[in-house]
Protein backbone atom coordinates (compact mmCIF):
# COMPACT_ATOMS: atom_id res chain seq x y z
CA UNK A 1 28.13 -28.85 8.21
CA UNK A 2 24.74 -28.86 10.27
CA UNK A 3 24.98 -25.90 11.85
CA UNK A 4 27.17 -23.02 12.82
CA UNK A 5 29.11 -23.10 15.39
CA UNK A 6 29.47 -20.15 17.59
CA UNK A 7 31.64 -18.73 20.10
CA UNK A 8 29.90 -16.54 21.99
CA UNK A 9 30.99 -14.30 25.02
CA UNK A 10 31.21 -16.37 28.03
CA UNK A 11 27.94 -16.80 30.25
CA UNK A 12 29.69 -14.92 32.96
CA UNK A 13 31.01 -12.27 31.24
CA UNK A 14 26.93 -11.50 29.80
CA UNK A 15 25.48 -11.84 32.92
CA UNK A 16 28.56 -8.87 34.08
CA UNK A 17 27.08 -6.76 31.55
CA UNK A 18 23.69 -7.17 31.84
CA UNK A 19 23.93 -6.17 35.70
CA UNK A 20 26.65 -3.47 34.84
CA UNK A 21 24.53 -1.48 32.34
CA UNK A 22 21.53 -2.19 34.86
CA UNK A 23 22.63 -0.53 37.39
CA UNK A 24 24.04 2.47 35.43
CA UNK A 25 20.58 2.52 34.16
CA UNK A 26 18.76 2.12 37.33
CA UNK A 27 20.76 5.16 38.61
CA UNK A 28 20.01 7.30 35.66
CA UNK A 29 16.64 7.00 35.48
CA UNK A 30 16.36 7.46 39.07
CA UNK A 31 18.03 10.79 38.23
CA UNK A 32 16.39 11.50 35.49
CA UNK A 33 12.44 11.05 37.78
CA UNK A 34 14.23 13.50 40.10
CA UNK A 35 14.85 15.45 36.99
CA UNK A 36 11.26 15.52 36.12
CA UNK A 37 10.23 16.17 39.69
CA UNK A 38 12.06 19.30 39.89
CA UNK A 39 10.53 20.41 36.58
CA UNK A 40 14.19 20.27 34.67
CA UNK A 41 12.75 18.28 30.45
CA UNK A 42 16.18 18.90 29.72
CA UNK A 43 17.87 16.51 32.11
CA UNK A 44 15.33 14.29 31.76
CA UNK A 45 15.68 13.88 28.09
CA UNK A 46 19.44 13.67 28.81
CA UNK A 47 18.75 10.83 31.06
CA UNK A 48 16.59 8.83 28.78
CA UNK A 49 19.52 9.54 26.20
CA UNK A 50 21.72 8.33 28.44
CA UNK A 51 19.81 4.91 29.82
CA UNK A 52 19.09 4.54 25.44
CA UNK A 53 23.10 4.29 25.20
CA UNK A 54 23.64 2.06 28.14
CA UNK A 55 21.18 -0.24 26.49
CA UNK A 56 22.45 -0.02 22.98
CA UNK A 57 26.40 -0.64 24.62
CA UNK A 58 25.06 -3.49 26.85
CA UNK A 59 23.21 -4.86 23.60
CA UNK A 60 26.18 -4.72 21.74
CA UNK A 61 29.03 -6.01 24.23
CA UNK A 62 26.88 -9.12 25.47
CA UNK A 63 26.52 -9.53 21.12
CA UNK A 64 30.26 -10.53 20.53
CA UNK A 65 30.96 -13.79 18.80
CA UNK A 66 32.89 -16.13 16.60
CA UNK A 67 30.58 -17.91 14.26
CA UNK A 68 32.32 -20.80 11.37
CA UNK A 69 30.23 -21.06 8.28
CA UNK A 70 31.86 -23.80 5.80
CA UNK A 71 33.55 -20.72 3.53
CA UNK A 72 33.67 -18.04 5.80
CA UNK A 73 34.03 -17.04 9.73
CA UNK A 74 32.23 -14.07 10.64
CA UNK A 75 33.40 -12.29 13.84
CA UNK A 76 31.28 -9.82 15.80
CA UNK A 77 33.24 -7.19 17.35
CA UNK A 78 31.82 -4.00 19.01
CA UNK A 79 31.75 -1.75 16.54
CA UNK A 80 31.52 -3.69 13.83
CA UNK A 81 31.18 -7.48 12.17
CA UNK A 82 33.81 -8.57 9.97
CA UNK A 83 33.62 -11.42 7.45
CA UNK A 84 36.74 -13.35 6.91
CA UNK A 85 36.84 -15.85 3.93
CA UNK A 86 38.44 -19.13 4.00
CA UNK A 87 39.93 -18.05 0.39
CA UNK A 88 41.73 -15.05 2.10
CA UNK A 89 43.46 -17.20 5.10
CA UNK A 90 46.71 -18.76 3.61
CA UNK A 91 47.18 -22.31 4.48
């Protein structure tokens, strides 16, 4: 095998994300500069928490895959990556 072949998310489903998690991020931070105008650190650290999360989701989400190797298949999921050998599928 030459390479691996992967299944990523589909190319519209990314580009959904990416704008999705923009926006929510565009709004918080515009919250959180009000934040900071009014004098309020604790909203503002609450917004730079926030726009941290929307950035480690959106990272995640656009991050799901299907990739064959020759013995294995190794599937990204959100939370977590799972390896599935080709000893443990029956045939």
């Amino acid at each position: 095998m030459t390479g691996s072949p992967t299944i990523p998310l589909a190319a519209g489903q990314r580009r959904f994300v990416f704008a999705w998690c923009s926006v929510l991020a565009l709004f918080v931070a515009i919250l959180g500069v009000e934040a900071i105008a009014v004098g309020s650190v604790l909203a503002a650290s609450v917004s730079a928490a926030i726009i941290a999360l929307l950035c480690l989701v959106g990272w995640r989400w656009s991050s799901l895959s299907v990739t064959a190797m020759e013995d294995r298949l190794m599937i990204r999921q959100f939370f977590t990556t799972r390896v599935v050998r080709r000893s443990d599928v029956s045939s």
